[in-house]
PDB file of N, CA and C in Angstrom:
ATOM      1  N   UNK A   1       0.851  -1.164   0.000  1.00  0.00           N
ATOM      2  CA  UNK A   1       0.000   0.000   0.000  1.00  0.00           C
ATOM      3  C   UNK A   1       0.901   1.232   0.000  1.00  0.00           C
ATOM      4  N   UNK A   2       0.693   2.404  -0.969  1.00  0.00           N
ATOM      5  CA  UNK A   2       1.881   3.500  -0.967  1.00  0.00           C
ATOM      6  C   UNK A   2       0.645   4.455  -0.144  1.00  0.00           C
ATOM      7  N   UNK A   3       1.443   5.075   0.485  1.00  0.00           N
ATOM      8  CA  UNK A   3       0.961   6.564   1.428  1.00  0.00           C
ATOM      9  C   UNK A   3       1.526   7.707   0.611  1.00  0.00           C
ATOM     10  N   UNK A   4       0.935   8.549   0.226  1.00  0.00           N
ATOM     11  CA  UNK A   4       1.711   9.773  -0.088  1.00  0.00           C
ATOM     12  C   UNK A   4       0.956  11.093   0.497  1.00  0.00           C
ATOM     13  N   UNK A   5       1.891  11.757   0.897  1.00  0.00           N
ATOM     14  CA  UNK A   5       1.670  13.400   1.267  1.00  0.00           C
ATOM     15  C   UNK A   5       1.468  13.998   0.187  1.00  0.00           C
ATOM     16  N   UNK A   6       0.385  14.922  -0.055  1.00  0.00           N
ATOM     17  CA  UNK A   6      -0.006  15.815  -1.172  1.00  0.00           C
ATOM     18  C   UNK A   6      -0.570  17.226  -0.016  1.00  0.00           C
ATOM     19  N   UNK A   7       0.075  18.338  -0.812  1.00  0.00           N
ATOM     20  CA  UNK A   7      -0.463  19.330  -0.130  1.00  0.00           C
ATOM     21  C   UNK A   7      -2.086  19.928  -0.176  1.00  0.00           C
ATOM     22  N   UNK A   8      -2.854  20.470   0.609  1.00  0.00           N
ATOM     23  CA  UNK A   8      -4.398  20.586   0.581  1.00  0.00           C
ATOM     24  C   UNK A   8      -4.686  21.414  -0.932  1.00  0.00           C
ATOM     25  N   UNK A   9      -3.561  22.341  -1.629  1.00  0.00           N
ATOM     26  CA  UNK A   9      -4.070  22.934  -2.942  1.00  0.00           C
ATOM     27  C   UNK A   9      -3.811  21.947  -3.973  1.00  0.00           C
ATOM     28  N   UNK A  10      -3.254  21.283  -3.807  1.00  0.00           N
ATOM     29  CA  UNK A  10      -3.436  19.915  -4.919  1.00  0.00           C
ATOM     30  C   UNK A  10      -4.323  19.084  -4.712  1.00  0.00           C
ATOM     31  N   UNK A  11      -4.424  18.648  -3.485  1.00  0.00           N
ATOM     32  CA  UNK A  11      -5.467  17.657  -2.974  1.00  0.00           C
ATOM     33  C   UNK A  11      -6.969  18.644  -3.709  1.00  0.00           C
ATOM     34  N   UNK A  12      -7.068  19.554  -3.750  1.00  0.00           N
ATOM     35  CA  UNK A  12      -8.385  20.388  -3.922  1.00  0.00           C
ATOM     36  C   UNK A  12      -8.474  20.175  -5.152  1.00  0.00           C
ATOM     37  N   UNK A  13      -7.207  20.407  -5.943  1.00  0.00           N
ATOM     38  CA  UNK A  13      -7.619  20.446  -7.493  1.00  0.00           C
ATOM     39  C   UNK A  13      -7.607  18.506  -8.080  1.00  0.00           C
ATOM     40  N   UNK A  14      -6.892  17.948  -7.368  1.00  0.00           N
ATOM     41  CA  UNK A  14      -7.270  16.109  -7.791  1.00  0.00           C
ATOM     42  C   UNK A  14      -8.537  15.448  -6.584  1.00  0.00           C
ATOM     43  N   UNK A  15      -8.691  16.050  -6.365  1.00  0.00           N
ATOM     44  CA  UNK A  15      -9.658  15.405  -5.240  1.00  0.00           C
ATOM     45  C   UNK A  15     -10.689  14.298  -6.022  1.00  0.00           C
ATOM     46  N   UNK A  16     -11.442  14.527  -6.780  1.00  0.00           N
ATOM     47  CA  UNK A  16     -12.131  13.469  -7.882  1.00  0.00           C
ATOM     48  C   UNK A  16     -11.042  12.430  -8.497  1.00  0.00           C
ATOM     49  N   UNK A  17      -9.694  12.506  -8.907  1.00  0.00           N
ATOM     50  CA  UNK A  17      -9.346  11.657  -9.200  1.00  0.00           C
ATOM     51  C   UNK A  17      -8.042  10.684  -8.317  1.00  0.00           C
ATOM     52  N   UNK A  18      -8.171  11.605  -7.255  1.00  0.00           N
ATOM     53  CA  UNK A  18      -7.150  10.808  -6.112  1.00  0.00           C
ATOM     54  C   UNK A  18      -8.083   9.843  -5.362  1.00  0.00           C
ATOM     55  N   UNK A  19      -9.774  10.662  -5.384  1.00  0.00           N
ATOM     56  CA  UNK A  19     -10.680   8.735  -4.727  1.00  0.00           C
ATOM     57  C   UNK A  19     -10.530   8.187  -5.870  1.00  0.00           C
ATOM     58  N   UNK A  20     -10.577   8.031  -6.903  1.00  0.00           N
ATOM     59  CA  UNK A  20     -10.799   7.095  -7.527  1.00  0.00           C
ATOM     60  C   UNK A  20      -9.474   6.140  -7.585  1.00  0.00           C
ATOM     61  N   UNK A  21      -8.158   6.729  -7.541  1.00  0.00           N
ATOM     62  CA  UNK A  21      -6.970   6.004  -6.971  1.00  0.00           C
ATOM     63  C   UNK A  21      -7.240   5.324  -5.755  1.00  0.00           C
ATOM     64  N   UNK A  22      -7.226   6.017  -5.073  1.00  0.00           N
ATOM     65  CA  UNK A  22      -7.882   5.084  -3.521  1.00  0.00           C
ATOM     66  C   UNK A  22      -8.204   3.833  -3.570  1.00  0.00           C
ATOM     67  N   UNK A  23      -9.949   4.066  -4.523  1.00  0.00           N
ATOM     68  CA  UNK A  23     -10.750   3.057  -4.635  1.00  0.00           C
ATOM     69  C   UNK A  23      -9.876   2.061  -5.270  1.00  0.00           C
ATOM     70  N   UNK A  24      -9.399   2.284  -6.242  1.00  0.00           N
ATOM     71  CA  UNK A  24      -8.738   1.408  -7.320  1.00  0.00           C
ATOM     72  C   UNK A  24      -7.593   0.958  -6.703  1.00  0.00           C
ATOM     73  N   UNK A  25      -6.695   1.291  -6.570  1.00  0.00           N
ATOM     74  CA  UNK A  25      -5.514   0.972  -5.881  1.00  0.00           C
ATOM     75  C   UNK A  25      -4.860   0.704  -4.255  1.00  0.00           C
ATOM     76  N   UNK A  26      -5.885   1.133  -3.509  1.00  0.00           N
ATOM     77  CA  UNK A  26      -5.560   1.089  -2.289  1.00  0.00           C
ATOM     78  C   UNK A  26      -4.048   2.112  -1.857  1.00  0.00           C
ATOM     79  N   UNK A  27      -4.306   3.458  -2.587  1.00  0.00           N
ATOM     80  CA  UNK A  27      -3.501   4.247  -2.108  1.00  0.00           C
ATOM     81  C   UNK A  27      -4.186   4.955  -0.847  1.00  0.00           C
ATOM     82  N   UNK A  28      -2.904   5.291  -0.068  1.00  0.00           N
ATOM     83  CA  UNK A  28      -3.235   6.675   1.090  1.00  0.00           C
ATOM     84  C   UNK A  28      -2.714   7.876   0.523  1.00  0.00           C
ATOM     85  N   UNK A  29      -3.481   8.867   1.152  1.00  0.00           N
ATOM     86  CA  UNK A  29      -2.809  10.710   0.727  1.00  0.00           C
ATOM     87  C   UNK A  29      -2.975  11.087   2.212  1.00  0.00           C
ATOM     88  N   UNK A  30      -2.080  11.474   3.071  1.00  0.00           N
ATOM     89  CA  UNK A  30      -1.926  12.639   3.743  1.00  0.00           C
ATOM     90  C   UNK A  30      -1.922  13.597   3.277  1.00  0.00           C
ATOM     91  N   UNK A  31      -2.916  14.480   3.390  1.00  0.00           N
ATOM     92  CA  UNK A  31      -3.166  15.908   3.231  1.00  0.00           C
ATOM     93  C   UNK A  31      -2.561  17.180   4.147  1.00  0.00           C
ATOM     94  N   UNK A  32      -1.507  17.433   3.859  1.00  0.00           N
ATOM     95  CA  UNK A  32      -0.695  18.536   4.859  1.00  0.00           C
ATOM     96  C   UNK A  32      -1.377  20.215   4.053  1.00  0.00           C
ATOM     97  N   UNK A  33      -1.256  20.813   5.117  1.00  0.00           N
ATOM     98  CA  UNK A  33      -1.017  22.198   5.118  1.00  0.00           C
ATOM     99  C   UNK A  33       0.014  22.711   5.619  1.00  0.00           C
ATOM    100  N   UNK A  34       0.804  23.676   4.829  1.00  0.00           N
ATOM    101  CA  UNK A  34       2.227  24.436   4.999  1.00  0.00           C
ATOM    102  C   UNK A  34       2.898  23.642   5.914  1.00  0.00           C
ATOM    103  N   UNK A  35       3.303  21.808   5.100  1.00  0.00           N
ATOM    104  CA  UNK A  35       3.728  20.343   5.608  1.00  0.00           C
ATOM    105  C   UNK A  35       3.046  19.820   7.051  1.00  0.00           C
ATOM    106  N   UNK A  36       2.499  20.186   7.514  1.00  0.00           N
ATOM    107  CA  UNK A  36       1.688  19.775   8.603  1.00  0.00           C
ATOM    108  C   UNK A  36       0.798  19.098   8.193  1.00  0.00           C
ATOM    109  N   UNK A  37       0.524  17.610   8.541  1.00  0.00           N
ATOM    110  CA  UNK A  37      -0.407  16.812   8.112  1.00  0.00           C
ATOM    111  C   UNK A  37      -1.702  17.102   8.995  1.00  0.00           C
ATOM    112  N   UNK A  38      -2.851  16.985   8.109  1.00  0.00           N
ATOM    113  CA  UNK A  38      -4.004  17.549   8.749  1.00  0.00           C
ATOM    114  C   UNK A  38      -5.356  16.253   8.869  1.00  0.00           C
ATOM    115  N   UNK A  39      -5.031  15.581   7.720  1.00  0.00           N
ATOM    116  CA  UNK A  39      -6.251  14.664   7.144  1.00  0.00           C
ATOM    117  C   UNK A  39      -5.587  13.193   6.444  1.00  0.00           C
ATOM    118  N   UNK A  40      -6.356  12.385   6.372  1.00  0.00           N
ATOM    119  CA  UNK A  40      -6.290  11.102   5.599  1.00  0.00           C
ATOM    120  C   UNK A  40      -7.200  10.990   5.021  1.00  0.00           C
ATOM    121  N   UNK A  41      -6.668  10.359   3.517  1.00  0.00           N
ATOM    122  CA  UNK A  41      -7.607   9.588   2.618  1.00  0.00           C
ATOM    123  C   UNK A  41      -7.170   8.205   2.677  1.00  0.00           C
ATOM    124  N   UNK A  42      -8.161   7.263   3.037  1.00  0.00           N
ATOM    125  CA  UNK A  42      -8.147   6.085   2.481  1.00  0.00           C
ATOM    126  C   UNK A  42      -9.283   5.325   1.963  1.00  0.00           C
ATOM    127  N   UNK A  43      -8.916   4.121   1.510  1.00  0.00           N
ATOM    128  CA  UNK A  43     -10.127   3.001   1.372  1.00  0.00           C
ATOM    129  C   UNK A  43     -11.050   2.623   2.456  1.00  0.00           C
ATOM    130  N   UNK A  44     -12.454   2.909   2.266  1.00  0.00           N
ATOM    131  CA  UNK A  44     -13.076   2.738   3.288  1.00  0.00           C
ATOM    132  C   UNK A  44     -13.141   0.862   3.281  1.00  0.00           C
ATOM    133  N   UNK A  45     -12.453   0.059   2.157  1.00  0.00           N
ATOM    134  CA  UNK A  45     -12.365  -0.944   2.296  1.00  0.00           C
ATOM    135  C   UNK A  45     -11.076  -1.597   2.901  1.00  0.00           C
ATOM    136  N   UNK A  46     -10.415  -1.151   3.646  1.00  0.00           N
ATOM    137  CA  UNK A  46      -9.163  -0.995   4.288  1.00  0.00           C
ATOM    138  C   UNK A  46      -8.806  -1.395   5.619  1.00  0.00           C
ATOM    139  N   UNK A  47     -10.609  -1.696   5.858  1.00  0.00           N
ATOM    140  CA  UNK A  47     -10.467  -1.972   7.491  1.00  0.00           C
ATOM    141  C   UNK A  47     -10.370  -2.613   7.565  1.00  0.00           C
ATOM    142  N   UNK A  48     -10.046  -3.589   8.159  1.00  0.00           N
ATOM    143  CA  UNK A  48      -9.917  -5.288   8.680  1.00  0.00           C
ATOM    144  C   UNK A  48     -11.112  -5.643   9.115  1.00  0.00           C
ATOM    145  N   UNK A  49     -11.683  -6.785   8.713  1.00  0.00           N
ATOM    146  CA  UNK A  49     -12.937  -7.472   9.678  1.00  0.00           C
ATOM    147  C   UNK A  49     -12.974  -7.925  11.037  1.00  0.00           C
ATOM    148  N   UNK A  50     -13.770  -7.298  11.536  1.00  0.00           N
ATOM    149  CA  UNK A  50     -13.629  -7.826  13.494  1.00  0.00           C
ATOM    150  C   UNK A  50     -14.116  -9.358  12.926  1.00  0.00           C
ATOM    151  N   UNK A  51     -13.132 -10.224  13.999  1.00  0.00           N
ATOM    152  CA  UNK A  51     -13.536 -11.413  14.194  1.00  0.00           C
ATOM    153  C   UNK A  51     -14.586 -11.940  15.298  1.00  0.00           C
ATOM    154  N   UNK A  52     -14.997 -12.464  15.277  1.00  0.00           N
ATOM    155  CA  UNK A  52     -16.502 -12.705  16.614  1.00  0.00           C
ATOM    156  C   UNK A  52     -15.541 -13.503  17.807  1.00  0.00           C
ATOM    157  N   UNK A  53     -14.423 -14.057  17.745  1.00  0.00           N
ATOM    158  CA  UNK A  53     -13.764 -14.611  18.682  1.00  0.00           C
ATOM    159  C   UNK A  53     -12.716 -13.530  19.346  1.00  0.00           C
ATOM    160  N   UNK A  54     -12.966 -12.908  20.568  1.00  0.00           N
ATOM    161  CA  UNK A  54     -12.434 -11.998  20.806  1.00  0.00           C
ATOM    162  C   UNK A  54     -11.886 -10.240  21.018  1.00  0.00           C
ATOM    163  N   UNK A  55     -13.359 -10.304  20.172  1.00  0.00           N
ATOM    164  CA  UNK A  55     -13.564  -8.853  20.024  1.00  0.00           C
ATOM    165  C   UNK A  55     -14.426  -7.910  21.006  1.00  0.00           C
ATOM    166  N   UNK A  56     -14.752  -9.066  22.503  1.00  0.00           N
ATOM    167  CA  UNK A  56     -15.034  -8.056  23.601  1.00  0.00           C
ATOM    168  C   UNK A  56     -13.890  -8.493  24.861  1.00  0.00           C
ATOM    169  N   UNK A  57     -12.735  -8.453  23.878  1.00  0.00           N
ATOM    170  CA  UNK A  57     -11.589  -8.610  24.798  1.00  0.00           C
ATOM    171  C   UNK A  57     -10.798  -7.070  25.425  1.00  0.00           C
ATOM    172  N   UNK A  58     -11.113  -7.377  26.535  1.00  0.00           N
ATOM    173  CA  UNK A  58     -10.592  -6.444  27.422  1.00  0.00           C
ATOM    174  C   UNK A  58     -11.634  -4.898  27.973  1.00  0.00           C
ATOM    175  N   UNK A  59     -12.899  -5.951  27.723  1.00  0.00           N
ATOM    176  CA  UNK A  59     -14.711  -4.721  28.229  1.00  0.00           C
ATOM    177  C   UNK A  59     -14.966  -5.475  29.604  1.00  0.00           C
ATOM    178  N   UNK A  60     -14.637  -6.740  29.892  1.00  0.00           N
ATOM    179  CA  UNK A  60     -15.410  -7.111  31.095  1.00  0.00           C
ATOM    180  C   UNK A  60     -14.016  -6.536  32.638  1.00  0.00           C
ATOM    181  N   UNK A  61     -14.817  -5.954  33.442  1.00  0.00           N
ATOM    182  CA  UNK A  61     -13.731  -5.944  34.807  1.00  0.00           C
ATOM    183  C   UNK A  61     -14.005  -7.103  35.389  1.00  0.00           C
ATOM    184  N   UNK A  62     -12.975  -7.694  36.695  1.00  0.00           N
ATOM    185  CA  UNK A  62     -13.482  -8.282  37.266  1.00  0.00           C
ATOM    186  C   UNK A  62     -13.110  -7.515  38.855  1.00  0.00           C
ATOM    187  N   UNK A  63     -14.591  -7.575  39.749  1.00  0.00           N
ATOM    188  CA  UNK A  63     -14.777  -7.381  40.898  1.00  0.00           C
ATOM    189  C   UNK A  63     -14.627  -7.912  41.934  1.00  0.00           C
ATOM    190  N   UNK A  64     -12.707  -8.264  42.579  1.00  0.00           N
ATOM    191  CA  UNK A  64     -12.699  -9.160  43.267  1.00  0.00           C
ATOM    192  C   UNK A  64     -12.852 -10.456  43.593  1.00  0.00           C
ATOM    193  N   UNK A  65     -12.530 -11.360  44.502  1.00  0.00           N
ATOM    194  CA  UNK A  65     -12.110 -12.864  44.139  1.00  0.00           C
ATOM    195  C   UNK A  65     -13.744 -13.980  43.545  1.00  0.00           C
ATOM    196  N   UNK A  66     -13.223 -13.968  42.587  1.00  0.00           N
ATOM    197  CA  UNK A  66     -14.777 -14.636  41.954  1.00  0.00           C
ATOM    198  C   UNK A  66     -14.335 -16.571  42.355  1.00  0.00           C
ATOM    199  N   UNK A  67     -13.500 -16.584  42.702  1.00  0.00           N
ATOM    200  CA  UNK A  67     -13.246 -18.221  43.276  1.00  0.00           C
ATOM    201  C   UNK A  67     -13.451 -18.925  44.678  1.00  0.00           C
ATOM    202  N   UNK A  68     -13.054 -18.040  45.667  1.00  0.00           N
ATOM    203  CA  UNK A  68     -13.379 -18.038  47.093  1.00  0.00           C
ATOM    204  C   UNK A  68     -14.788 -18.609  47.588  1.00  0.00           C
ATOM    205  N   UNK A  69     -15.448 -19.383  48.061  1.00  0.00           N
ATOM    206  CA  UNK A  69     -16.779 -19.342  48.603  1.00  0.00           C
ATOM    207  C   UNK A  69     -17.190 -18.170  49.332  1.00  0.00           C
ATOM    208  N   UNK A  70     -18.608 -17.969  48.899  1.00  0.00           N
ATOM    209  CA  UNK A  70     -19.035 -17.172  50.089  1.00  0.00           C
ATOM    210  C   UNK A  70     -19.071 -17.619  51.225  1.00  0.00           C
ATOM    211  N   UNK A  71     -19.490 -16.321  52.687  1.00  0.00           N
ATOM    212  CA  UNK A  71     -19.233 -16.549  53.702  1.00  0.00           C
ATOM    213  C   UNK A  71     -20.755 -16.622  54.331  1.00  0.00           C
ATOM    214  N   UNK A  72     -21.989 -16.922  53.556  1.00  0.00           N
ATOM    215  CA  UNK A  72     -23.567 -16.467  53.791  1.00  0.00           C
ATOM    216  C   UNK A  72     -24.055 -17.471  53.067  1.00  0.00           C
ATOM    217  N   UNK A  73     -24.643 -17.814  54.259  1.00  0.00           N
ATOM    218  CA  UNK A  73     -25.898 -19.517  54.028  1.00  0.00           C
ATOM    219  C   UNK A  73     -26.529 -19.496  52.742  1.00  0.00           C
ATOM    220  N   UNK A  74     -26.665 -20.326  51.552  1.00  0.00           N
ATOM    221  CA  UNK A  74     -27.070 -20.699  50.614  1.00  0.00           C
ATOM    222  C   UNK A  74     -28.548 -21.711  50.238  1.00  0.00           C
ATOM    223  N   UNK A  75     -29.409 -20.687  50.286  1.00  0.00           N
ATOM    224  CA  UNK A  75     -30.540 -22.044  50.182  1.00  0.00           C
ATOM    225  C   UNK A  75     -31.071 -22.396  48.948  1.00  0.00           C
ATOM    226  N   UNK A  76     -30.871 -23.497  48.159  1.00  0.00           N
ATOM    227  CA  UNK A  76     -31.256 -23.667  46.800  1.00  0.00           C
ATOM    228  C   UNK A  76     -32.451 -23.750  46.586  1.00  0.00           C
ATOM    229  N   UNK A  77     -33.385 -24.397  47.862  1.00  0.00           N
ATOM    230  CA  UNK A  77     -34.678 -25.042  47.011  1.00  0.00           C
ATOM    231  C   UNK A  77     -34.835 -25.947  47.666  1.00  0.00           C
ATOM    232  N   UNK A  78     -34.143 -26.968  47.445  1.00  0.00           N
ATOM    233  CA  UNK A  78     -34.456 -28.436  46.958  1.00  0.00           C
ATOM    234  C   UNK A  78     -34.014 -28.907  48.596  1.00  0.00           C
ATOM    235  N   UNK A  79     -35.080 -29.858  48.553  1.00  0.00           N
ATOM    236  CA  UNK A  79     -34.329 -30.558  50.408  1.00  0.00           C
ATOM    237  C   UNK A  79     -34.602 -31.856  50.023  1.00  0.00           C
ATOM    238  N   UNK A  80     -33.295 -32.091  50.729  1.00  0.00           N
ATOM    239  CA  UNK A  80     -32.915 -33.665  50.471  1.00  0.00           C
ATOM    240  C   UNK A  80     -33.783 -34.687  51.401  1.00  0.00           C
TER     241      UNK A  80
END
């Protein structure tokens, strides 16, 4: 994949034909102003697919010792 820096008055005047590079080629443009990069163009097809194995890794906390027994009488129900 090539990245290239193009300044925002070029980017203005190719703008129609730098997406269509994009699309087609899977180029990037950093868009600088007076060399200061400001913006990205890319492929909105560029992203990677979340996989379903692992992708609510690192949302759950855990609240203290979840292995320990409790210390408070347990009544299920059921009597033997």
């Amino acid at each position: 994949m090539t990245m290239v820096d193009i300044p925002a008055g070029r980017f203005k005047a190719q703008c129609l034909a730098l997406m269509d590079r994009v699309r087609e080629r899977h180029e990037e443009y950093v868009i600088t102003k007076h060399g200061t990069p400001v913006a990205k163009l890319v492929s909105v097809g560029d992203k990677p697919p979340r996989r379903l194995f692992g992708c609510m890794r690192g949302t759950v906390r855990r609240a203290g010792d979840l292995l320990s027994p409790i210390d408070v009488p347990w009544d299920t129900g059921l009597d033997a």
